[in-house]
C-alpha atoms as a PDB file:
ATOM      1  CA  UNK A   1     -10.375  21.165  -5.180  1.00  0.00           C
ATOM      2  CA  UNK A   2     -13.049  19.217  -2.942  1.00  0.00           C
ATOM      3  CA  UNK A   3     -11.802  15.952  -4.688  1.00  0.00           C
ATOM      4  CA  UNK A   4      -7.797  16.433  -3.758  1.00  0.00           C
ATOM      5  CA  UNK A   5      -8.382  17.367  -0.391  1.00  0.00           C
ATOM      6  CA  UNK A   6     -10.788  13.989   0.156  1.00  0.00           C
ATOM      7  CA  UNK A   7      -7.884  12.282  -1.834  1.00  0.00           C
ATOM      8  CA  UNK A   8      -5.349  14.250   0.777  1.00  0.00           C
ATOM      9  CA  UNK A   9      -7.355  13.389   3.811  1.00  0.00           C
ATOM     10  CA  UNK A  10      -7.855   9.509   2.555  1.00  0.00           C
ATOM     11  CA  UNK A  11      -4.111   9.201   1.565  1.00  0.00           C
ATOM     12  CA  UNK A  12      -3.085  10.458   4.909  1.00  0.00           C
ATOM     13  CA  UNK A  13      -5.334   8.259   7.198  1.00  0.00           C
ATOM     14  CA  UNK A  14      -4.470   5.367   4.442  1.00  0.00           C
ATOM     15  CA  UNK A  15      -0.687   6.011   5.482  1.00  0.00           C
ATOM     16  CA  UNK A  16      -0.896   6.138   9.440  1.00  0.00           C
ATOM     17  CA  UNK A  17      -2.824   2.296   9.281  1.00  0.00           C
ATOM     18  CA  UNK A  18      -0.096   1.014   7.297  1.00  0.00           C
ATOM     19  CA  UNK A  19       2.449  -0.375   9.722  1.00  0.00           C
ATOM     20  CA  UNK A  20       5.751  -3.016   9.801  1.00  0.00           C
ATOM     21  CA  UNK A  21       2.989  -5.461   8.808  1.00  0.00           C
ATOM     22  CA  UNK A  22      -0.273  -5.759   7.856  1.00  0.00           C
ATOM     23  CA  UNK A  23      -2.676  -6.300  11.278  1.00  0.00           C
ATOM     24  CA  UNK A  24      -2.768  -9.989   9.927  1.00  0.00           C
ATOM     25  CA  UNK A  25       0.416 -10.953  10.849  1.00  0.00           C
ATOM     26  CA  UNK A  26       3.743  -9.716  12.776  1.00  0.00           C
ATOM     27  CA  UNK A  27       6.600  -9.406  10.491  1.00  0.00           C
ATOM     28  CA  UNK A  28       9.169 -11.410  11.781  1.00  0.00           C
ATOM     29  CA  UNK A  29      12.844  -9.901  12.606  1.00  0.00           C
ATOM     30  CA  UNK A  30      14.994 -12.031  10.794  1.00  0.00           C
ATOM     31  CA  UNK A  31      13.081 -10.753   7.654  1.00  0.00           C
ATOM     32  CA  UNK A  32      12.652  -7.061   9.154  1.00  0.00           C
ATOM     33  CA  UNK A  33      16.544  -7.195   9.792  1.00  0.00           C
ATOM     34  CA  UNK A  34      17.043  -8.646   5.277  1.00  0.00           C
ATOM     35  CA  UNK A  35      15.328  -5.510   4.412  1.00  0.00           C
ATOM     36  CA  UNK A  36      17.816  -3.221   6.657  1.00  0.00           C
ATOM     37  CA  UNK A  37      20.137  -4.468   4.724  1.00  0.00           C
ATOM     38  CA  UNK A  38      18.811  -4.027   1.692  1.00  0.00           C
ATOM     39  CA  UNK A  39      18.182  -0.442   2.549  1.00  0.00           C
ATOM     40  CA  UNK A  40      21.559   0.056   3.672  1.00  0.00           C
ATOM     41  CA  UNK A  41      22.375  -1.335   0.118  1.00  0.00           C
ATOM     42  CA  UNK A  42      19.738   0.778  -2.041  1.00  0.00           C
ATOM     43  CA  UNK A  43      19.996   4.234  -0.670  1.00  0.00           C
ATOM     44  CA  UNK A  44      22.365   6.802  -1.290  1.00  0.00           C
ATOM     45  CA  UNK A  45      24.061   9.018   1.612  1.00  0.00           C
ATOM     46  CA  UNK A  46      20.842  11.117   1.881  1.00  0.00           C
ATOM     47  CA  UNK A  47      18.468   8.242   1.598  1.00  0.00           C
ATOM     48  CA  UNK A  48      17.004   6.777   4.564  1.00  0.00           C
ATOM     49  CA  UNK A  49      14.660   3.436   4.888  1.00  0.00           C
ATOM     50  CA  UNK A  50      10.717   4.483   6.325  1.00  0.00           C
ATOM     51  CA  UNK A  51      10.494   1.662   8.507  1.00  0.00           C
ATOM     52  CA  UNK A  52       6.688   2.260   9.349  1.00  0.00           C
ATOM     53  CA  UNK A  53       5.708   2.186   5.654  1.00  0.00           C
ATOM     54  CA  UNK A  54       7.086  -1.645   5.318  1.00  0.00           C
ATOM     55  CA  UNK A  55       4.485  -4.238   4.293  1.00  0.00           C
ATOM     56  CA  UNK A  56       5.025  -7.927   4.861  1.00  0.00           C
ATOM     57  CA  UNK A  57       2.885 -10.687   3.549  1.00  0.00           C
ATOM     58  CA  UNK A  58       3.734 -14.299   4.154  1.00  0.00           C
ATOM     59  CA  UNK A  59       2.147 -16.491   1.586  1.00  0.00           C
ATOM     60  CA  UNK A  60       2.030 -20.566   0.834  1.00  0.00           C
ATOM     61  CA  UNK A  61       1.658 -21.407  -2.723  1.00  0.00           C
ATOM     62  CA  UNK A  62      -0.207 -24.338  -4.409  1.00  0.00           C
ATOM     63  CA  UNK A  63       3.221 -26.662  -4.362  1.00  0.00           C
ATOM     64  CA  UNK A  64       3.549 -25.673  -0.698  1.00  0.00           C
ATOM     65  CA  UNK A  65       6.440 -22.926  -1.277  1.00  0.00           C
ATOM     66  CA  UNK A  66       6.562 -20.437   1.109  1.00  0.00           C
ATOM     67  CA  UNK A  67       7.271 -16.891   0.421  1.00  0.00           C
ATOM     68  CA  UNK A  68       7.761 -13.866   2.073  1.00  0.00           C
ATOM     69  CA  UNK A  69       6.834 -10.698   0.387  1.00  0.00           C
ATOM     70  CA  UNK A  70       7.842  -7.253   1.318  1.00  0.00           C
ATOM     71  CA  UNK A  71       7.161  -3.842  -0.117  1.00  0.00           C
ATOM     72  CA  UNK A  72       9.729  -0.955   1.442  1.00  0.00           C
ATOM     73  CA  UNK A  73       9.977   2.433   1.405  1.00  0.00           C
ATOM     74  CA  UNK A  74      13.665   4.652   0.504  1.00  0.00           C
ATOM     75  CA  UNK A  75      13.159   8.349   0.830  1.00  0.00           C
ATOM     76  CA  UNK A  76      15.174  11.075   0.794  1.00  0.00           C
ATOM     77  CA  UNK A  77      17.596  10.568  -2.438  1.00  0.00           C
ATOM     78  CA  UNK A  78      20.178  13.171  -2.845  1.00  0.00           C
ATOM     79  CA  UNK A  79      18.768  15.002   0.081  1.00  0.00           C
ATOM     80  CA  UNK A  80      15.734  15.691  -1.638  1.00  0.00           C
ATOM     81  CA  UNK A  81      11.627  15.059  -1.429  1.00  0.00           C
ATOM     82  CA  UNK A  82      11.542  11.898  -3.408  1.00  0.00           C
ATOM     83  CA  UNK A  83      11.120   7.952  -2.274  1.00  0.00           C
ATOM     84  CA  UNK A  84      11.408   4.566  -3.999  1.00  0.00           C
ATOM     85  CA  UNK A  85       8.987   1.763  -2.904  1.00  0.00           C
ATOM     86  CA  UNK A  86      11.137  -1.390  -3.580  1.00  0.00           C
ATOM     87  CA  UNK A  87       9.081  -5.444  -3.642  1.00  0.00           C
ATOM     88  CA  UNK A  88      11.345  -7.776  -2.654  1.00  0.00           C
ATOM     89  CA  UNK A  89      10.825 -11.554  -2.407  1.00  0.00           C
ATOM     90  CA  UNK A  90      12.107 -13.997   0.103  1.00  0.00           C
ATOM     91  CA  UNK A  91      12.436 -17.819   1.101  1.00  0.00           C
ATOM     92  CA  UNK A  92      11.223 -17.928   4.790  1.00  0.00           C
ATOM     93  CA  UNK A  93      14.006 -21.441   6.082  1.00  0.00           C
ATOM     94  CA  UNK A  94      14.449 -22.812   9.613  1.00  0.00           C
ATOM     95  CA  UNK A  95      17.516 -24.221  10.543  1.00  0.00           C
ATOM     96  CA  UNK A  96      17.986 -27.593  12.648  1.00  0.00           C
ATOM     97  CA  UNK A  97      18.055 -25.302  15.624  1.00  0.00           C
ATOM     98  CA  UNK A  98      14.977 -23.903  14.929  1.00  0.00           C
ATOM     99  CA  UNK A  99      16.228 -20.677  14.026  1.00  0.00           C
ATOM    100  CA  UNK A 100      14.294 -18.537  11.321  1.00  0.00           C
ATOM    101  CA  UNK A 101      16.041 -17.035   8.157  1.00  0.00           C
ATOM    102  CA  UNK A 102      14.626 -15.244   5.071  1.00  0.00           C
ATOM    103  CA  UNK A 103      16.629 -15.985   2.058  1.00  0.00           C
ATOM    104  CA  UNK A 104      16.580 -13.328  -0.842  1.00  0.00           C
ATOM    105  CA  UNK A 105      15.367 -14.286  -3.654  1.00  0.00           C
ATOM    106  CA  UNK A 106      15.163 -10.814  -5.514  1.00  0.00           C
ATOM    107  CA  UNK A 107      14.259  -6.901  -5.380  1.00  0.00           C
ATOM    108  CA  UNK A 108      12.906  -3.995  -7.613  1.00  0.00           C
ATOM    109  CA  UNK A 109      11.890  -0.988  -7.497  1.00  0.00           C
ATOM    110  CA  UNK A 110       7.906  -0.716  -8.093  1.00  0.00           C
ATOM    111  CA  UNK A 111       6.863   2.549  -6.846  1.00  0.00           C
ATOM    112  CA  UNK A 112       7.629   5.925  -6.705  1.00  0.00           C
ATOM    113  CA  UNK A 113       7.141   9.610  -6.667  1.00  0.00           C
ATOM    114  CA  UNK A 114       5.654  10.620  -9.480  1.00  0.00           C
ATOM    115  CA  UNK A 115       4.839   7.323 -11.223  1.00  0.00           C
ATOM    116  CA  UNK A 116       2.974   5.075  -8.522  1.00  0.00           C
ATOM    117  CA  UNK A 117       2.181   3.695  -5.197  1.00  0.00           C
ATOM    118  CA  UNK A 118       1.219   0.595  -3.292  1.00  0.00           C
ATOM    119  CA  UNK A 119      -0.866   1.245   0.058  1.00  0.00           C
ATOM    120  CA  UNK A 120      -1.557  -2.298   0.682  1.00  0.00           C
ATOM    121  CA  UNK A 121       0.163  -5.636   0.207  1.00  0.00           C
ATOM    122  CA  UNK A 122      -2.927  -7.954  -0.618  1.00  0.00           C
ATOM    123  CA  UNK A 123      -0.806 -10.234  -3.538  1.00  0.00           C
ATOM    124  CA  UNK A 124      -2.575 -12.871  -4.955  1.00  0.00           C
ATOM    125  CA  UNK A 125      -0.044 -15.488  -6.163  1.00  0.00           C
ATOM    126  CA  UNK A 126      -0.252 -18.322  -8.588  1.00  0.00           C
ATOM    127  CA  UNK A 127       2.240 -20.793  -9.669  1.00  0.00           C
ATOM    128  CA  UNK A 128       2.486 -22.045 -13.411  1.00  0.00           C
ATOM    129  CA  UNK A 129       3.362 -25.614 -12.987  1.00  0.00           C
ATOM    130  CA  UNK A 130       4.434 -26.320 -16.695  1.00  0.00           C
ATOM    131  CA  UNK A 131       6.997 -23.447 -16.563  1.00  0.00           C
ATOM    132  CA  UNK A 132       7.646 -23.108 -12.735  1.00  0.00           C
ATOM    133  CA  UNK A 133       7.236 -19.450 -13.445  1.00  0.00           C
ATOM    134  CA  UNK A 134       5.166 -17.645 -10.338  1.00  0.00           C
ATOM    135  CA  UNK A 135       2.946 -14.683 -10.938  1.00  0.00           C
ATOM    136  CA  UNK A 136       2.680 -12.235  -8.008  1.00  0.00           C
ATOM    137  CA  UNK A 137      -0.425  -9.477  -8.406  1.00  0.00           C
ATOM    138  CA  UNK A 138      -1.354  -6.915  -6.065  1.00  0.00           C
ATOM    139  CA  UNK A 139      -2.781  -3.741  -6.299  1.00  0.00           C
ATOM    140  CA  UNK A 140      -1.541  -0.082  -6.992  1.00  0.00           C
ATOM    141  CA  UNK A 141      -2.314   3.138  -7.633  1.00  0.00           C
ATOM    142  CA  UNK A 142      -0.648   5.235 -10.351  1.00  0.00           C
ATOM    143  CA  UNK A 143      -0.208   9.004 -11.146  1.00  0.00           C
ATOM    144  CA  UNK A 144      -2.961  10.050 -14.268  1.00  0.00           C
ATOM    145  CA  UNK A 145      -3.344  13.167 -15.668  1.00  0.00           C
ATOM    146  CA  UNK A 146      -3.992  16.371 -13.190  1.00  0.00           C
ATOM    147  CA  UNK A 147      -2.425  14.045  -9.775  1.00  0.00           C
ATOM    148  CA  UNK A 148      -0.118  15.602  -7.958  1.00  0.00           C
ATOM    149  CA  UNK A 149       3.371  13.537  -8.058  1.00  0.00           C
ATOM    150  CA  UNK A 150       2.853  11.992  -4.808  1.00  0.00           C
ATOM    151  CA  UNK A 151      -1.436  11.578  -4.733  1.00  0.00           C
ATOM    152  CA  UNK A 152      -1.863   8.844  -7.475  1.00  0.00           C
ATOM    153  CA  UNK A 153      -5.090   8.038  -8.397  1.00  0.00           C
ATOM    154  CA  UNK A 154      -5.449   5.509 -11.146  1.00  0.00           C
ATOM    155  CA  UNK A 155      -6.135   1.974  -9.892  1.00  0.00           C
ATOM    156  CA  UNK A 156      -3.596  -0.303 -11.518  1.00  0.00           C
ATOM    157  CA  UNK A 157      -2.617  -4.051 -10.608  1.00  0.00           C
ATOM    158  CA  UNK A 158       1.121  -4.434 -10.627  1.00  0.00           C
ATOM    159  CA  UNK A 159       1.959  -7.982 -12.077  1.00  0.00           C
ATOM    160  CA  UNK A 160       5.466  -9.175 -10.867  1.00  0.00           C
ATOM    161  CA  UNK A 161       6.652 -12.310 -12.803  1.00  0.00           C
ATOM    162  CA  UNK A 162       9.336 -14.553 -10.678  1.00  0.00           C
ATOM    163  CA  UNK A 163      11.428 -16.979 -13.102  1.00  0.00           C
ATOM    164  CA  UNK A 164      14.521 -18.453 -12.686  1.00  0.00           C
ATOM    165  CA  UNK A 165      14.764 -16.420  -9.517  1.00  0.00           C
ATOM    166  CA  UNK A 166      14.582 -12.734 -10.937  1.00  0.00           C
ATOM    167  CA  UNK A 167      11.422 -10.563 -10.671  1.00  0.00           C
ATOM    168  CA  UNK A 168      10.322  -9.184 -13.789  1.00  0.00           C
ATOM    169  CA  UNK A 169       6.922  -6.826 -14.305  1.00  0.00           C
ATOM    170  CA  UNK A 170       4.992  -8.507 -16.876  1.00  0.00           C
ATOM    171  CA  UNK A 171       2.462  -6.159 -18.846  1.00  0.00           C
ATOM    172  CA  UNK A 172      -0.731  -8.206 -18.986  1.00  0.00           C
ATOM    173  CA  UNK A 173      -3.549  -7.354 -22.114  1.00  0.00           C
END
């Protein structure tokens, strides 16, 4: 009992430091205003987007891509108690005019009630050069055993593959 109400208590002070964006950087609006509508396009009448649960990580790889990376939260589905954290991948551009855009590359669904959750967006990415294939890892944490549908506790690290411009989860031995 002790060890679910320290896992309550962490989960809940875990969740009010999460904001738009990690402290690192600001999440910029063009790319806040891509995930409203991919929200808008996700959700079902009930569903709403939890825009203080988004994570935002902008990263550079080794060929000098840029991505942004985003993990969002959908709750509410069919008027009910459950949510959907989505990953979605963009291409940060800048017109002539200076103006920023984020470019979609693709989104999933990666978390959820009942099966797992991401509290922070710390991806490590690495680009295989042979295949052009990009492997995006963070970390998770997925329901086990006695956990409660919404208090996972087994440390997992999701592996997203990006190829050909679709994200795929890749099991890795």
């Amino acid at each position: 009992m002790i060890h679910r109400l320290l896992l309550l208590v962490l989960c809940v002070v875990t969740s009010s430091l999460v904001s738009a964006a990690p402290a690192s950087i600001k999440a910029p609006k063009p790319l806040l205003a891509q995930v409203q509508r991919l929200i808008e396009l996700l959700r079902d009448s009930y569903a709403v987007g939890y825009p203080d649960a988004t994570m935002v990580q902008l990263v550079k790889g080794s060929e000098g891509e840029a991505l942004a990376l985003v993990v969002f939260t959908v709750e509410g589905f069919g008027g009910g108690n459950n949510h959907t954290q989505y990953f979605a991948a963009f291409t940060p551009e800048t017109n002539e005019k200076g103006k920023q855009h984020f470019s979609l590359i693709d989104v999933m669904p990666i978390a959820g009630k009942g099966w797992r959750g991401v509290m922070n967006l710390n991806a490590k990415v690495t680009r295989n050069p042979k295949t052009g294939e990009t492997l995006i890892a963070f970390d998770g944490l997925e329901v086990a055993g006695d956990d409660a549908p919404n208090f996972p506790s087994k440390k997992v690290t999701i592996n997203l593959l990006l190829k050909g411009g679709r994200l795929v989860e890749q099991k890795l031995p």
